[in-house]
C-alpha atoms as a PDB file:
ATOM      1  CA  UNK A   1      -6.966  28.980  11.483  1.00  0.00           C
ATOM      2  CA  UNK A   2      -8.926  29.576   8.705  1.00  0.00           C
ATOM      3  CA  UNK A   3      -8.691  29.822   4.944  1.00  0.00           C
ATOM      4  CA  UNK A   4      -9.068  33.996   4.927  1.00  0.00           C
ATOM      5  CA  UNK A   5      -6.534  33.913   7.153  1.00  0.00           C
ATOM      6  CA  UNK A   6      -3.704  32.266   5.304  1.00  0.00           C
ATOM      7  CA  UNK A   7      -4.815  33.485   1.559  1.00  0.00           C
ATOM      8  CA  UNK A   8      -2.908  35.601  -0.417  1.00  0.00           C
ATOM      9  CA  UNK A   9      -5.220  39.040  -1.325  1.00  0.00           C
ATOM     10  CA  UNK A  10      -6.185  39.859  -4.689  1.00  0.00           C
ATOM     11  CA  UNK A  11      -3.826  42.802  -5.140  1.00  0.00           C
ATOM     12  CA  UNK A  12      -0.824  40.654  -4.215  1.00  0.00           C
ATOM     13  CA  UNK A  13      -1.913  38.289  -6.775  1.00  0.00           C
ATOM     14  CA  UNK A  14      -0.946  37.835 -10.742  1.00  0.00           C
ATOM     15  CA  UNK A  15      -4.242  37.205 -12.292  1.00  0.00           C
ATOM     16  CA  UNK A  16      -5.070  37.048 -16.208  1.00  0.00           C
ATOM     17  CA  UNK A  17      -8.446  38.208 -17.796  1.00  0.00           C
ATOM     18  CA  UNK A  18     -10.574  35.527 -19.796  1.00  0.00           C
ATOM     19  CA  UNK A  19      -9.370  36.497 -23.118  1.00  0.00           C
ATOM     20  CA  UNK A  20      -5.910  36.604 -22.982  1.00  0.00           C
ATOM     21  CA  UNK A  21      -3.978  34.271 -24.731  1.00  0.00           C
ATOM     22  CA  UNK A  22      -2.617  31.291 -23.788  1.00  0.00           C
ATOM     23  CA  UNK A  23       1.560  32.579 -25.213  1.00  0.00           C
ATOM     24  CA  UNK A  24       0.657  35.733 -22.947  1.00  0.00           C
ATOM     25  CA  UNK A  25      -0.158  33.776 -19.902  1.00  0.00           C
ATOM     26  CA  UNK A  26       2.883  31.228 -20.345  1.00  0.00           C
ATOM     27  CA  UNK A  27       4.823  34.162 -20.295  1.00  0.00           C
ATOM     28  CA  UNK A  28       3.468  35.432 -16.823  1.00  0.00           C
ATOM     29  CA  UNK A  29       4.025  32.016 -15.826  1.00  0.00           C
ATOM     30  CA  UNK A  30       7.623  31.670 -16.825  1.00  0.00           C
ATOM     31  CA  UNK A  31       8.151  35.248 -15.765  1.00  0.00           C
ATOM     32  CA  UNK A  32       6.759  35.522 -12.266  1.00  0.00           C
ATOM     33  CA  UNK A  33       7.868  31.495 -11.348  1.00  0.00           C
ATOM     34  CA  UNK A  34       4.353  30.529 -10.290  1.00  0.00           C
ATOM     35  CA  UNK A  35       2.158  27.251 -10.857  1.00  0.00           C
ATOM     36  CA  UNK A  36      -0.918  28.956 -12.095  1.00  0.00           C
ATOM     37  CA  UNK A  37      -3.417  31.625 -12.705  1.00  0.00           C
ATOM     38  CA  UNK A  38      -6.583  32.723 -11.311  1.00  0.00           C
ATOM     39  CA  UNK A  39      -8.539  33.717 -14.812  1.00  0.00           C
ATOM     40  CA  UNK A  40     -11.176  36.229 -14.289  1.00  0.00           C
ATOM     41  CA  UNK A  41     -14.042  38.207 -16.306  1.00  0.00           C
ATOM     42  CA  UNK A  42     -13.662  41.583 -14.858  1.00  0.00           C
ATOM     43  CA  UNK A  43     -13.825  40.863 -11.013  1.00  0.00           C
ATOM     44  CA  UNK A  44     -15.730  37.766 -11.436  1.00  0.00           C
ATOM     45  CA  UNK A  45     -13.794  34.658 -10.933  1.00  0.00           C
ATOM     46  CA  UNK A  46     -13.649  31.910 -13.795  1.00  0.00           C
ATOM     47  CA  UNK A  47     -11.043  29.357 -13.394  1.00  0.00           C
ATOM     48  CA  UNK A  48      -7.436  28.281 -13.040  1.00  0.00           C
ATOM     49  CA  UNK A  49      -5.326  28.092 -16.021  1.00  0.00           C
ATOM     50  CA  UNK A  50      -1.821  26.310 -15.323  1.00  0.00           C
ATOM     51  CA  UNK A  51       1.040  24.837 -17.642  1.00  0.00           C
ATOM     52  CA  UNK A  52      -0.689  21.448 -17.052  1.00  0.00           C
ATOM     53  CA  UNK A  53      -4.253  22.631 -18.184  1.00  0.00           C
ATOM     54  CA  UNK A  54      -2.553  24.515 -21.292  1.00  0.00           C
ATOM     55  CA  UNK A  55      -0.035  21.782 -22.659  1.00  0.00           C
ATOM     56  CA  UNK A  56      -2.989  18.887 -22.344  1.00  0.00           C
ATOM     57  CA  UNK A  57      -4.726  21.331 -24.169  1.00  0.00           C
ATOM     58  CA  UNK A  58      -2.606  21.435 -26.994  1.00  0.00           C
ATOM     59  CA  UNK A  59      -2.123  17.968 -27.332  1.00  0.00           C
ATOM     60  CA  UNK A  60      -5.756  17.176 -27.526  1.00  0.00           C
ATOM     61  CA  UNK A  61      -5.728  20.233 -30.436  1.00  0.00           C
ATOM     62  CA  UNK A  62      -5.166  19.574 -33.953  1.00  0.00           C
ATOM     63  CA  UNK A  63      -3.110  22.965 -34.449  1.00  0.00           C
ATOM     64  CA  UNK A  64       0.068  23.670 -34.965  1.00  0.00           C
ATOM     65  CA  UNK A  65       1.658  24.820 -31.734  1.00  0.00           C
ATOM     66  CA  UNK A  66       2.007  28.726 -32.386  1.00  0.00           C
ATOM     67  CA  UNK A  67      -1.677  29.033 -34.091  1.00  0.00           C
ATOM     68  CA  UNK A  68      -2.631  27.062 -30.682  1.00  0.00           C
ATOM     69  CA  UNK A  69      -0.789  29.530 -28.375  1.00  0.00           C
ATOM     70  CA  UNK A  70      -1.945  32.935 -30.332  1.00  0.00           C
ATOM     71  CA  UNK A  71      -5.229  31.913 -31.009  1.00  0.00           C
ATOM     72  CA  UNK A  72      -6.536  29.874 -27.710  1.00  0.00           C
ATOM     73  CA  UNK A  73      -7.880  31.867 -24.517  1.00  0.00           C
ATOM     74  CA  UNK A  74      -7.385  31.035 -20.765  1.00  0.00           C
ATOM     75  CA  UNK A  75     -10.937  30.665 -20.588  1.00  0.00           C
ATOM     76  CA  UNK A  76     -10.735  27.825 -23.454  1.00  0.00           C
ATOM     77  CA  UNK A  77      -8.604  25.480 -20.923  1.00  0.00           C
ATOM     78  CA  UNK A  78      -9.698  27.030 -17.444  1.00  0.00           C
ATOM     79  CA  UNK A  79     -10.474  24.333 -15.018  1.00  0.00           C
ATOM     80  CA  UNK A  80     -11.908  24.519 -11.765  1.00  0.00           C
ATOM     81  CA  UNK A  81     -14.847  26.493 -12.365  1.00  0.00           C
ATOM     82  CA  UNK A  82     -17.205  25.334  -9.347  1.00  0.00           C
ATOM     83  CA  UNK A  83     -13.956  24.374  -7.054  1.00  0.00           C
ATOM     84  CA  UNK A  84     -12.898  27.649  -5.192  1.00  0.00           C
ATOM     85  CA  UNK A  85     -13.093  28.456  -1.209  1.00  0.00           C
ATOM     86  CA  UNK A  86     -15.003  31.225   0.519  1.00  0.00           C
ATOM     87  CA  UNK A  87     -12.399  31.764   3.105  1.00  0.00           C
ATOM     88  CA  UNK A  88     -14.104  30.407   6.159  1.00  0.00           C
ATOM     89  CA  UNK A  89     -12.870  26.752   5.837  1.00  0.00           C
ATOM     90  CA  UNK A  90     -10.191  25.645   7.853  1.00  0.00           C
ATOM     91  CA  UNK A  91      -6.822  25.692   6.548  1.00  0.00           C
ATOM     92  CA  UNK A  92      -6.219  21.956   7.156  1.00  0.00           C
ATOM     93  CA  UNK A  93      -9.211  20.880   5.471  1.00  0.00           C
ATOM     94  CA  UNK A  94      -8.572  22.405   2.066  1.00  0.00           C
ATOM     95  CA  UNK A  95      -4.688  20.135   2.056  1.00  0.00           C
ATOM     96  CA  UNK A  96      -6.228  17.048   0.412  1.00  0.00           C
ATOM     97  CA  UNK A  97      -7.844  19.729  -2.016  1.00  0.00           C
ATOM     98  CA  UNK A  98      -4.748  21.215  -3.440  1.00  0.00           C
ATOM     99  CA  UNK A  99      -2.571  17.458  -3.416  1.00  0.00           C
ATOM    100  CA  UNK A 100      -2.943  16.975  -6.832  1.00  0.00           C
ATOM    101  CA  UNK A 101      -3.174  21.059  -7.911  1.00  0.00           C
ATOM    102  CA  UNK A 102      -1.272  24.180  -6.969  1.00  0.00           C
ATOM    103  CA  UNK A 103      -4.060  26.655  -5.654  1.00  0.00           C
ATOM    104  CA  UNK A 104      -7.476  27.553  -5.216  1.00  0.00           C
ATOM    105  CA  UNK A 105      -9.368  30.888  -5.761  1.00  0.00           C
ATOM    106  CA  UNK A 106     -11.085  32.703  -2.866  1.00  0.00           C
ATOM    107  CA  UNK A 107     -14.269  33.809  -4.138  1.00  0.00           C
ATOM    108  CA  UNK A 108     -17.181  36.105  -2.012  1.00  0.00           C
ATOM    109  CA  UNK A 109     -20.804  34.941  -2.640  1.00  0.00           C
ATOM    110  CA  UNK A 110     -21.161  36.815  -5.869  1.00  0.00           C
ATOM    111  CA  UNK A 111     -17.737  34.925  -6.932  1.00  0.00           C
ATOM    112  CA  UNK A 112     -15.866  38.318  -7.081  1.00  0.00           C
ATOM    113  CA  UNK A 113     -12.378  37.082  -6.797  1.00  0.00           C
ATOM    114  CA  UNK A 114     -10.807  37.649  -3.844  1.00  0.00           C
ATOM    115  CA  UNK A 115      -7.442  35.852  -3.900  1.00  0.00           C
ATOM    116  CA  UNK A 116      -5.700  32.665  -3.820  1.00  0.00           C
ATOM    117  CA  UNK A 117      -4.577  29.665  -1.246  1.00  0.00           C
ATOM    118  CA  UNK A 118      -1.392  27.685  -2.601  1.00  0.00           C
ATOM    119  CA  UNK A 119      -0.202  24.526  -1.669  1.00  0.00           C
ATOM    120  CA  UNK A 120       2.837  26.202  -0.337  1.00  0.00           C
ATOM    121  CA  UNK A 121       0.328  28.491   1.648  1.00  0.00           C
ATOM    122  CA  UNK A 122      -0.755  25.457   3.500  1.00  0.00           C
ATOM    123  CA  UNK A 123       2.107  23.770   3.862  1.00  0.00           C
ATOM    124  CA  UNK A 124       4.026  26.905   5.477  1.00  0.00           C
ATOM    125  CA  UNK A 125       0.685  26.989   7.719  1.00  0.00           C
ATOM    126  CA  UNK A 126       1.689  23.095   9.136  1.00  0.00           C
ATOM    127  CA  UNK A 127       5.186  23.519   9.353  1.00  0.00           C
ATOM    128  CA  UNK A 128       4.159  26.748  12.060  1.00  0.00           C
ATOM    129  CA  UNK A 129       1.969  24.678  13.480  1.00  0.00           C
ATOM    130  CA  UNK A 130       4.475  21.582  14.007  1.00  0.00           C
ATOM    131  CA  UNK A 131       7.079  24.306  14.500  1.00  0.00           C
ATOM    132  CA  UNK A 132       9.469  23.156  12.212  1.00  0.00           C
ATOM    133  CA  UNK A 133      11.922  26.155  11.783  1.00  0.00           C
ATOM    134  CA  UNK A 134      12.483  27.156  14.570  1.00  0.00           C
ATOM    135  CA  UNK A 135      15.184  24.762  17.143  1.00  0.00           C
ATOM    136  CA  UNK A 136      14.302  23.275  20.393  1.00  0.00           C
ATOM    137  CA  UNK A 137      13.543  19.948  21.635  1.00  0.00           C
ATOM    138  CA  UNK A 138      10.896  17.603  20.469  1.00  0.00           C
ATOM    139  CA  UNK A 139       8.675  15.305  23.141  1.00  0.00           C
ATOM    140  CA  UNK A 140       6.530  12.685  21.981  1.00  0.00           C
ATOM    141  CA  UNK A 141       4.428  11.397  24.376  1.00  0.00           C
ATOM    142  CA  UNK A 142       0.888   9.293  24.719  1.00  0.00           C
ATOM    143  CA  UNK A 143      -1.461   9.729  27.632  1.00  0.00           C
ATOM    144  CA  UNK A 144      -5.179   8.299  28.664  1.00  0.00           C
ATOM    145  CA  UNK A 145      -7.984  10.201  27.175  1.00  0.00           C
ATOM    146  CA  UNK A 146      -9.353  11.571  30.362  1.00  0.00           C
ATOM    147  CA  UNK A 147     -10.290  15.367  31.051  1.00  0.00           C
ATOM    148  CA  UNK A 148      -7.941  17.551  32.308  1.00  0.00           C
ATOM    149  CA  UNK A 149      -5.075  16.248  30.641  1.00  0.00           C
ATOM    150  CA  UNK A 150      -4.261  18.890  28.490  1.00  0.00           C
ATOM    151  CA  UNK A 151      -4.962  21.451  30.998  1.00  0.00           C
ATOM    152  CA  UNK A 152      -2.271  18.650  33.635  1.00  0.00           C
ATOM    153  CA  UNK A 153       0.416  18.742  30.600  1.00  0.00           C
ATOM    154  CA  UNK A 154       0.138  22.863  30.924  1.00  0.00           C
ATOM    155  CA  UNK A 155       0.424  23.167  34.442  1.00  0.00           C
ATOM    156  CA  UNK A 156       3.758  20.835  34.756  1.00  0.00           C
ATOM    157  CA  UNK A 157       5.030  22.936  31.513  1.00  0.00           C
ATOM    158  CA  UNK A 158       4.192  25.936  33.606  1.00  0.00           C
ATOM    159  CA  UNK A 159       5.747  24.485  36.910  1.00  0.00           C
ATOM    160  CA  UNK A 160       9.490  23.813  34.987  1.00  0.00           C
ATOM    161  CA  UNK A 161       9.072  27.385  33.057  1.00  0.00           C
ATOM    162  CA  UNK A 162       8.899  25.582  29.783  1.00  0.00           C
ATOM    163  CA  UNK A 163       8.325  27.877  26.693  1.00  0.00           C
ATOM    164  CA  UNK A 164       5.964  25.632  24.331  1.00  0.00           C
ATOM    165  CA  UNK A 165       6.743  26.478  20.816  1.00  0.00           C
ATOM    166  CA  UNK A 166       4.104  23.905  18.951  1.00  0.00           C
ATOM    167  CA  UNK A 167       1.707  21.419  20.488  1.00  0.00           C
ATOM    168  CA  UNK A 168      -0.048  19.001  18.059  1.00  0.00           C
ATOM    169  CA  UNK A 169      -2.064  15.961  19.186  1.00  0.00           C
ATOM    170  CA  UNK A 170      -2.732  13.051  17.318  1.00  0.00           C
ATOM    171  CA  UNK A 171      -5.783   9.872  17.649  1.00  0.00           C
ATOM    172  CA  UNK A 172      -4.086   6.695  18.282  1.00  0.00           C
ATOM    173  CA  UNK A 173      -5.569   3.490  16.962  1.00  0.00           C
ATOM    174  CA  UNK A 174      -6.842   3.103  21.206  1.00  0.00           C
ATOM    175  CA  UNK A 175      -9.586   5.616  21.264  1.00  0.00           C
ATOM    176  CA  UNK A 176      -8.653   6.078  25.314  1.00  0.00           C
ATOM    177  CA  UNK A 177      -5.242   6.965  24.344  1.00  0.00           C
ATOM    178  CA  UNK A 178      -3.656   9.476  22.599  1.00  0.00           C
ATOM    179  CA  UNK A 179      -0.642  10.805  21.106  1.00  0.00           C
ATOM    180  CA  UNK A 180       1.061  14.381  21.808  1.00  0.00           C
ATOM    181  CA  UNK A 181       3.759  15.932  20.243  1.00  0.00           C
ATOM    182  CA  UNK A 182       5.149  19.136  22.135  1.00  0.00           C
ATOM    183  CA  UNK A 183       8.366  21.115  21.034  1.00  0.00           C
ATOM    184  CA  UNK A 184       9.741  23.484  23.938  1.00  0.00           C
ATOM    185  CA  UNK A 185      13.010  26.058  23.668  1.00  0.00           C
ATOM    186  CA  UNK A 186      15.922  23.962  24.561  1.00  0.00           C
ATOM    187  CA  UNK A 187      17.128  23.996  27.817  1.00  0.00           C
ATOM    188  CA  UNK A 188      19.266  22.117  31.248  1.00  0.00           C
ATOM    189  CA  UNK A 189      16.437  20.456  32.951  1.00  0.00           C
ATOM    190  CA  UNK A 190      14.904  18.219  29.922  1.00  0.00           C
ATOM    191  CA  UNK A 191      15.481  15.093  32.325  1.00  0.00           C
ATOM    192  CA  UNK A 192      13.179  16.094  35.016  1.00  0.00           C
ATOM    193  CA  UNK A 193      10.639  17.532  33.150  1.00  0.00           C
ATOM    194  CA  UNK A 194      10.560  14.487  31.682  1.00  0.00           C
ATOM    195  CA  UNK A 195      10.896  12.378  34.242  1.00  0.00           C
ATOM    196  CA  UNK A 196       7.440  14.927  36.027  1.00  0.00           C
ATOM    197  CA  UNK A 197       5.338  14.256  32.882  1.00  0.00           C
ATOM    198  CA  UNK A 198       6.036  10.147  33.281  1.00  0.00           C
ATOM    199  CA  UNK A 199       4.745  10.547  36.921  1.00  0.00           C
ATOM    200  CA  UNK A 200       1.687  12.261  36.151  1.00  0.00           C
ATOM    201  CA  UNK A 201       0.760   9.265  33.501  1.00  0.00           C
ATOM    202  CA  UNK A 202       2.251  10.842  30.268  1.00  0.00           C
ATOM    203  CA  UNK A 203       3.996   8.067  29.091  1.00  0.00           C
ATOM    204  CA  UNK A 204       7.325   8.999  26.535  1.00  0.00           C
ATOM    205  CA  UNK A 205       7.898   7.552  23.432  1.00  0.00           C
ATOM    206  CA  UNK A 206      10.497   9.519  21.970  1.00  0.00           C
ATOM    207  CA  UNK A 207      12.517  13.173  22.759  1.00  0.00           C
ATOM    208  CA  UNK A 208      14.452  14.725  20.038  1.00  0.00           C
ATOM    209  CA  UNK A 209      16.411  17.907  19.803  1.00  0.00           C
ATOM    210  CA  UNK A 210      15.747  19.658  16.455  1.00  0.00           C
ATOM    211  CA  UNK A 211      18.553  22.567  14.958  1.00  0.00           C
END
């Protein structure tokens, strides 16, 4: 998946021009409950301006704090100027970017703003992936790295009429072997599907039913 695909657009976004003040944007930030805002000149993206960014700011100022509010611009604290996404990263790759910060613009090549990725964004994007809300049961497996496998795992999924909600595989330590986690719908014959993947090689470590 990539980043376009995940992003929040531009007119679904709260945004703040470069010179509005720092009290006005607090107050969108207080008001619509979100971690930070995409400042732009016109169309043209310009940088992020969060609480973070605006309270540092103030402490490093010498003015009293409602001079400092009224008088300072988003574009006076903005960071991440040259730190935006163009929409055809993938998803999981742009996770370590937003650890430490809440969101990243979407810019086109011109850097006309386009809308934003959150943390949240991405982190909704794993749990689908892992399947996380919805119930079933939970198989975690390891098998030799040979070809075919994947394609093997299908077939015996396909043979017991399993439904396969997520499938996520992992690099064990072992190049030749490697782990698989697989969530399928809950149902009677767990034990010999089971018991099929173990004699085709798959080798279980754990199975867990999940609400």
């Amino acid at each position: 998946m990539f980043v376009k695909n995940i992003m929040i657009p531009k007119h679904e976004c709260f945004t703040s021009q470069e010179n509005t003040t720092l009290k006005d944007a607090l107050e969108s930030l207080e008001k619509y409950q979100i971690d930070g805002l995409p400042v732009l000149s016109g169309d043209k993206y310009v940088g992020v301006a969060t609480r973070y960014n605006i309270y540092e700011s103030y402490f490093q100022s010498d003015k009293q704090k409602d001079e400092y509010l009224t008088t300072t611009f988003v574009k006076d604290i903005a960071t991440h100027h040259e730190k935006f996404l163009e929409g055809g990263e993938l998803f999981e790759k742009t996770l370590l970017d937003l650890k430490d910060f809440p969101l990243l613009a979407v810019v086109d090549t011109n850097k006309n703003f386009l809308g934003v990725v959150t943390r949240s964004d991405v982190i909704s994007s794993f749990e689908s992936a892992f399947g996380v809300n919805r119930p079933g049961v939970r198989i975690a497996f390891t098998s030799v790295e040979t070809e075919g496998r994947i394609a093997r795992l299908s077939e015996i999924a396909h043979q017991f009429h399993e439904h396969i909600i997520s499938l996520v595989t992992f690099d064990e330590t072992d190049k030749l072997v490697r782990r698989i986690v697989m969530k399928i719908e809950k149902k009677d014959n767990i034990d010999k599907f089971t018991k099929r993947l173990e004699d085709h090689g798959f080798r279980i470590l754990s199975i867990q039913e999940d609400d």
